[in-house]
Protein backbone atom coordinates (compact mmCIF):
# COMPACT_ATOMS: atom_id res chain seq x y z
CA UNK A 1 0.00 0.00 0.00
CA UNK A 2 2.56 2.41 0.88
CA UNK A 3 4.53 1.58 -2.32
CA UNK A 4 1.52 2.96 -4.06
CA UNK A 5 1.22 5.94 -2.54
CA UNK A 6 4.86 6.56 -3.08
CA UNK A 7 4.53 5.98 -7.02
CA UNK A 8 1.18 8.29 -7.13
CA UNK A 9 2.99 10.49 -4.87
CA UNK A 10 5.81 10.48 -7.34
CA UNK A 11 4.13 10.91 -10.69
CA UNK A 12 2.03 13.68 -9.10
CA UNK A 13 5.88 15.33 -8.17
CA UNK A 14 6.76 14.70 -12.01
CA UNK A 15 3.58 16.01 -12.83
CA UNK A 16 3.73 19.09 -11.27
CA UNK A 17 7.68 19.36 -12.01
CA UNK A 18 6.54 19.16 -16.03
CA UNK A 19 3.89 21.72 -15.91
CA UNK A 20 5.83 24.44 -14.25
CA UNK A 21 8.87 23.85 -16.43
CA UNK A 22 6.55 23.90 -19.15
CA UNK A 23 5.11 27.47 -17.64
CA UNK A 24 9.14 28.87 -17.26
CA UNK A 25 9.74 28.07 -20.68
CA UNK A 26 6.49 29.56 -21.97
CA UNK A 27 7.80 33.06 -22.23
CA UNK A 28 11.60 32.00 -23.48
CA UNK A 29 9.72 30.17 -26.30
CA UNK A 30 7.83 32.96 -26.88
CA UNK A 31 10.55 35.42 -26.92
CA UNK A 32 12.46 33.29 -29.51
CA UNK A 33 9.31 33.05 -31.87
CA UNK A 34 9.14 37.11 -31.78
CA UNK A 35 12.25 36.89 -32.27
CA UNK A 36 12.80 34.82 -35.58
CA UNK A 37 10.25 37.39 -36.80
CA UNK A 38 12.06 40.21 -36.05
CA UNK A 39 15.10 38.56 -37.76
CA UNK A 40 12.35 37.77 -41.05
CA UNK A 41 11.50 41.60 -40.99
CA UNK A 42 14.76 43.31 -40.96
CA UNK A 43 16.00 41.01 -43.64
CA UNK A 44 13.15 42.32 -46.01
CA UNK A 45 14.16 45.70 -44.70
CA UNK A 46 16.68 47.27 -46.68
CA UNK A 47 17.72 50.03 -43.69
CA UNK A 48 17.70 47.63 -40.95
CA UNK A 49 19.66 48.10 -38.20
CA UNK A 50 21.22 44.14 -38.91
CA UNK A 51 24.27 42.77 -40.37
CA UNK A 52 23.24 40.60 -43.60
CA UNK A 53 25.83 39.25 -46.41
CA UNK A 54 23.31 38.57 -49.51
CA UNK A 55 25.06 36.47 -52.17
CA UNK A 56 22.64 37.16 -55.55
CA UNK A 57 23.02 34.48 -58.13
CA UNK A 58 21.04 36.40 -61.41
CA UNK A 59 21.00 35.00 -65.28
CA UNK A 60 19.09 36.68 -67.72
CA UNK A 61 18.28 35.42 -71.25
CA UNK A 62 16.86 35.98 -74.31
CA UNK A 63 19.53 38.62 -75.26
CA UNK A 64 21.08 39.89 -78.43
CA UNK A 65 20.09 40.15 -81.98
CA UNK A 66 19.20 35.94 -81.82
CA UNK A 67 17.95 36.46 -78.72
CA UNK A 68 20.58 33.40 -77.79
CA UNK A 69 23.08 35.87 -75.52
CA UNK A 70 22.88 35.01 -72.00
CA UNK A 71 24.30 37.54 -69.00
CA UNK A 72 25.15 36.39 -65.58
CA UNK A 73 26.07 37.72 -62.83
CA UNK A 74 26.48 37.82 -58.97
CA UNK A 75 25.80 40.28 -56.73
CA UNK A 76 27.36 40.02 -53.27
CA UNK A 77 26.03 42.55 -51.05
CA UNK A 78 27.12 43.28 -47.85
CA UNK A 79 25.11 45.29 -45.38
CA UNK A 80 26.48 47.47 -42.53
CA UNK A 81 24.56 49.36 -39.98
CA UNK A 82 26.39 51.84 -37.83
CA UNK A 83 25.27 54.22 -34.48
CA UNK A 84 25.18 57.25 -35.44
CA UNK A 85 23.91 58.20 -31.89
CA UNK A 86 20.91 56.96 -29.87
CA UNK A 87 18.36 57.88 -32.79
CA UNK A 88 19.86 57.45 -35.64
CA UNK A 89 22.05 54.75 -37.71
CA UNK A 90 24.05 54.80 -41.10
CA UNK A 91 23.19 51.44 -43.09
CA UNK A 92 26.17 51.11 -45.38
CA UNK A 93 24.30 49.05 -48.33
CA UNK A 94 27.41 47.57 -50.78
CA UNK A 95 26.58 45.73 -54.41
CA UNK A 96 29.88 44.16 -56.08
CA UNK A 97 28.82 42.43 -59.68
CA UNK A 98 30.99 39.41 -60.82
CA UNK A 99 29.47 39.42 -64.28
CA UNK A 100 29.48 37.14 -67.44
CA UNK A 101 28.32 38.14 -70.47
CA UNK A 102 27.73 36.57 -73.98
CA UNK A 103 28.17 38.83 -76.95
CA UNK A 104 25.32 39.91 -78.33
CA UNK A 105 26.11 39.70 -81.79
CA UNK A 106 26.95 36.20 -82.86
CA UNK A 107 30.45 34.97 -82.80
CA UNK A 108 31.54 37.72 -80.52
CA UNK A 109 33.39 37.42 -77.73
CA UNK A 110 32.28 36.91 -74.00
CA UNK A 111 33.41 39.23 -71.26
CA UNK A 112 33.11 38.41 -67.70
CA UNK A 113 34.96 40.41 -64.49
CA UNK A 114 34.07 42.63 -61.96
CA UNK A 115 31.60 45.76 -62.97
CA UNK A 116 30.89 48.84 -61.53
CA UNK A 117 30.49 49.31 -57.48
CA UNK A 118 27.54 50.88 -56.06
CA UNK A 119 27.55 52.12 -52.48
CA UNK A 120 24.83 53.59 -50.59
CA UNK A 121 25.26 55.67 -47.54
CA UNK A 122 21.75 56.01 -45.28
CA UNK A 123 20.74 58.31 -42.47
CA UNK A 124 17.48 56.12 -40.99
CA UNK A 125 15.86 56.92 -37.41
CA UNK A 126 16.32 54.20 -35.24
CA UNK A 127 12.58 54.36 -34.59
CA UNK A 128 9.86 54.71 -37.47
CA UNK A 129 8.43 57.60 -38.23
CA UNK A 130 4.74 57.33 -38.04
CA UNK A 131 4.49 54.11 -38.45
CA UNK A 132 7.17 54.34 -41.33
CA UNK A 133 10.83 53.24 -41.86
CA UNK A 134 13.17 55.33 -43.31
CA UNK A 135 16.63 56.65 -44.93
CA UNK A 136 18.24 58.55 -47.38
CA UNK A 137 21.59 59.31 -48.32
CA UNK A 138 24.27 59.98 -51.23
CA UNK A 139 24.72 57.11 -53.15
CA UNK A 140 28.22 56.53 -55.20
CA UNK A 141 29.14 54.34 -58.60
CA UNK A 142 32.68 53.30 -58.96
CA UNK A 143 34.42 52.59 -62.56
CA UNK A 144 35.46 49.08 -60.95
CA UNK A 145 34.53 47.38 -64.04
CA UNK A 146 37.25 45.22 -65.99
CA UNK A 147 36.43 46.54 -69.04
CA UNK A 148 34.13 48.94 -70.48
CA UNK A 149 31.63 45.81 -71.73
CA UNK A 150 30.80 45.81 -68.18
CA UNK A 151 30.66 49.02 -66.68
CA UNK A 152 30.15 52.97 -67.21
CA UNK A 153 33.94 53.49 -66.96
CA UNK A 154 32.51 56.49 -65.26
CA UNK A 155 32.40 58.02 -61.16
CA UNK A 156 28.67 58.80 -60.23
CA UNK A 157 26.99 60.10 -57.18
CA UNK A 158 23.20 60.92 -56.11
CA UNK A 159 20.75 60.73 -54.03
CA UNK A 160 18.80 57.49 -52.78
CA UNK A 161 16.41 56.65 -50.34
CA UNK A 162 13.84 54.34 -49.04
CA UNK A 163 10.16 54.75 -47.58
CA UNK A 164 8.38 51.40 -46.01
CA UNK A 165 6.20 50.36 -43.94
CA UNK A 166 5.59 46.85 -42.25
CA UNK A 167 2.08 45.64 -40.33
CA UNK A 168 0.18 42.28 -40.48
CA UNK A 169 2.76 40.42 -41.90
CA UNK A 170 3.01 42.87 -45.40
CA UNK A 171 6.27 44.65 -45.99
CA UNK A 172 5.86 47.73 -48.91
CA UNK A 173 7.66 50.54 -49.96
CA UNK A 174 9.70 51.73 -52.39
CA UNK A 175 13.66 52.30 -52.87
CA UNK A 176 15.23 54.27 -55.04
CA UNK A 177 18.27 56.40 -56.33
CA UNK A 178 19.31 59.27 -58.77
CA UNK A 179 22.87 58.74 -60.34
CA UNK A 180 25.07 61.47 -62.68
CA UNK A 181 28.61 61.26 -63.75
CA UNK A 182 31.05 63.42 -62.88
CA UNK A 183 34.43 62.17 -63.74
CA UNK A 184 35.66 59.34 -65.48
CA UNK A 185 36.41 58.31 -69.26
CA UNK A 186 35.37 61.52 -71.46
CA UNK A 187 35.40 59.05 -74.25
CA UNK A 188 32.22 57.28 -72.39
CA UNK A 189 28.68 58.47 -71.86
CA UNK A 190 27.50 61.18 -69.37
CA UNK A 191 25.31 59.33 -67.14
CA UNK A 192 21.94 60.05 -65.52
CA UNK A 193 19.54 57.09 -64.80
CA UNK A 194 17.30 56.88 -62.23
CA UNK A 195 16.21 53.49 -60.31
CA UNK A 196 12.78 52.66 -58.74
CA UNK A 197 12.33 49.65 -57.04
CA UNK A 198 8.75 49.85 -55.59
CA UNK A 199 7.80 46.53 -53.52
CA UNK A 200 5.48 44.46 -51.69
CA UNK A 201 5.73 41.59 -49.94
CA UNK A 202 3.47 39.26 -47.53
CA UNK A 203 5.17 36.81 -44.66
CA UNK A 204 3.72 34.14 -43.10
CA UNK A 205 3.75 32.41 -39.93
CA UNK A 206 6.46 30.02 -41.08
CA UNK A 207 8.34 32.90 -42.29
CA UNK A 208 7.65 32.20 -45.89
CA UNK A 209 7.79 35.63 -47.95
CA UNK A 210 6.49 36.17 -51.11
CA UNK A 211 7.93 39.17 -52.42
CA UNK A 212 6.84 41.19 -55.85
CA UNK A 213 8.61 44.24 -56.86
CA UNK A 214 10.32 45.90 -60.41
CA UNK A 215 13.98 47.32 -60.61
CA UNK A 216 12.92 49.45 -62.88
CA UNK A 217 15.76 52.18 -64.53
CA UNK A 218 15.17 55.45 -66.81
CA UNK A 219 18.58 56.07 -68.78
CA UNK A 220 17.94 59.96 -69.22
CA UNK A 221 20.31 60.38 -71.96
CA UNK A 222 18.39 57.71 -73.92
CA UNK A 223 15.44 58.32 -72.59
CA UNK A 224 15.10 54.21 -72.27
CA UNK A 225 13.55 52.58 -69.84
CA UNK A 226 13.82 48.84 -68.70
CA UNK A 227 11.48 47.01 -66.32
CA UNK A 228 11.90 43.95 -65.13
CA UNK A 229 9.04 42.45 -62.93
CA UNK A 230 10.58 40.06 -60.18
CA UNK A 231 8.20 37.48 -58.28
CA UNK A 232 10.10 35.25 -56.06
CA UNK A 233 9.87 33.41 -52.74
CA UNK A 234 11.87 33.58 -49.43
CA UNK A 235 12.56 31.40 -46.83
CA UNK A 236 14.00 32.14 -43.36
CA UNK A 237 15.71 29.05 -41.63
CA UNK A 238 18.40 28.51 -39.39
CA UNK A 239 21.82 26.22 -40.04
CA UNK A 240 24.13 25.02 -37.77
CA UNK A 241 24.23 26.30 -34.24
CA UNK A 242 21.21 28.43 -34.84
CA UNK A 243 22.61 30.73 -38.10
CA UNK A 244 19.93 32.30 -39.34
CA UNK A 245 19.67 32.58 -43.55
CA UNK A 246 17.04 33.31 -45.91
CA UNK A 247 16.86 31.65 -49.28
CA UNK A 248 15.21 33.61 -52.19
CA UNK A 249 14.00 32.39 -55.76
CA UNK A 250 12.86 34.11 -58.25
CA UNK A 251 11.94 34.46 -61.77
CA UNK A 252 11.59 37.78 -63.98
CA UNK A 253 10.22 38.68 -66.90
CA UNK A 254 11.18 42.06 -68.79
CA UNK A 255 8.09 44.15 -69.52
CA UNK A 256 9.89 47.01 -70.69
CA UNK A 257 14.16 46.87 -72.54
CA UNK A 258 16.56 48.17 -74.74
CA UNK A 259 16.62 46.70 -78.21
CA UNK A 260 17.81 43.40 -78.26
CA UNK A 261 17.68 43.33 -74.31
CA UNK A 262 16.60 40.30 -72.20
CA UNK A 263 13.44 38.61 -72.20
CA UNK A 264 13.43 37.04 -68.96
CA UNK A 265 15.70 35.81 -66.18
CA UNK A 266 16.17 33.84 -63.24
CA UNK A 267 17.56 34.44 -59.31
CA UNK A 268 18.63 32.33 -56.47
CA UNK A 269 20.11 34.32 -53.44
CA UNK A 270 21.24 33.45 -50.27
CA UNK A 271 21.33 36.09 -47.14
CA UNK A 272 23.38 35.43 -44.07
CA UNK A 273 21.76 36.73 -41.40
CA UNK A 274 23.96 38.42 -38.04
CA UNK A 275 20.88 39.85 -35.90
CA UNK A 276 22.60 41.72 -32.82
CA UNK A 277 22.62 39.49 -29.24
């Protein structure tokens, strides 16, 4: 009889034991769910205050005067935020192209190498504004190209900026930047294009994104425009010891291009992920 009581007396201990670890850890659980989505938001935030390292695998095709020219290229862009003081940061956004492109003309020769650097310097509150995120800066280009199949061969600078807003799992806004030469090969083209990149975006409880938006640029001395629409999917997960990264893929098709432009194009991209503590 008494060996009875001990065991009910012990399985009401383990019980009991079980349900108030499961109470302690109710809030820690909790705080780690709020946080993955805080991680998932400042990724698809392009002035968050978070250290990322995107890696941007893009091909497009359908190029050239066959439309059999391919052009590929990588972006690797890494994002710094810094303190400015106890309201405001600098987000130090960095694109570096590895590119390789066919010829467009048939028989002609392929050209791959670094292009052209763009670095983007901006000012964002810490806090939104309203209900809004956002920054703006100068913005620089950088004749970094190998060779002038792959870049301006010119130095640039402009404005940019972004507006956004994120509630109820949507993320929209729009980014955008103003660039004109100002030194740089006189035997090149002035430039003076402008880039919207409006988006929108919808994340859900598994912290599956899918993301719509156009990089859309107006050459002003050309007065040419060329829209690509992007649709593609993103998916935060965590490797390792609990690394966070988000996958992207995406597909594009070109509503809007130069004469014998692409057609459409593909993009896989991988973001690693450095949220602070």
């Amino acid at each position: 009889m008494r060996k009875g009581k001990n065991m009910k007396s012990r399985q009401w201990y383990y019980r009991t034991g079980v349900l108030l670890l499961l109470c302690l850890m109710l809030p820690a659980l909790e705080a780690a769910a709020e946080s993955d989505e805080e991680i998932v938001k400042k990724s698809l935030n392009p002035v968050a205050a978070m250290i990322s390292f995107p890696m941007q695998f893009n091909q497009d095709k359908g190029i050239g005067t066959t439309d059999d020219a391919r052009r590929t290229w990588i972006n690797l862009q890494p994002i710094i935020p810094a303190e400015l003081s106890k309201d405001t940061n600098c987000i130090i956004r960095t694109i570096i192209p590895i590119i390789k492109a066919d010829s467009p003309d048939p028989g002609g020769e392929t050209e791959s190498g670094m292009g052209d650097i763009l670095q983007s310097f901006f000012i964002s509150p810490q806090d939104p504004v309203n209900g809004w995120i956002m920054g703006f800066g100068p913005a620089f280009l950088y004749p970094s190209a190998r060779n002038n199949a792959l870049g301006a061969d010119k130095w640039c600078a402009g404005p940019t900026g972004v507006l956004l807003r994120q509630e109820s799992g949507f993320t929209y806004g729009l980014l955008f930047n103003h660039l004109w030469s100002f030194a740089g090969n006189d035997d090149r083209e002035n430039v003076s294009a402008t880039f919207l990149q409006p988006f929108l975006g919808y994340t859900t409880k598994t912290y599956t994104t899918l993301l719509v938006n156009t990089e859309s640029t107006y050459d002003w001395k050309n007065s040419q425009w060329t829209v690509p629409i992007n649709i593609m999917l993103n998916q935060m997960l965590k490797i390792g010891a609990g690394q966070p990264i988000s996958l992207q893929l995406g597909y594009r098709t070109y509503t809007e291009a130069p004469e014998y432009g692409p057609d459409w194009g593909l993009r896989f991209a991988i973001t690693f992920l450095f949220p602070r503590g």
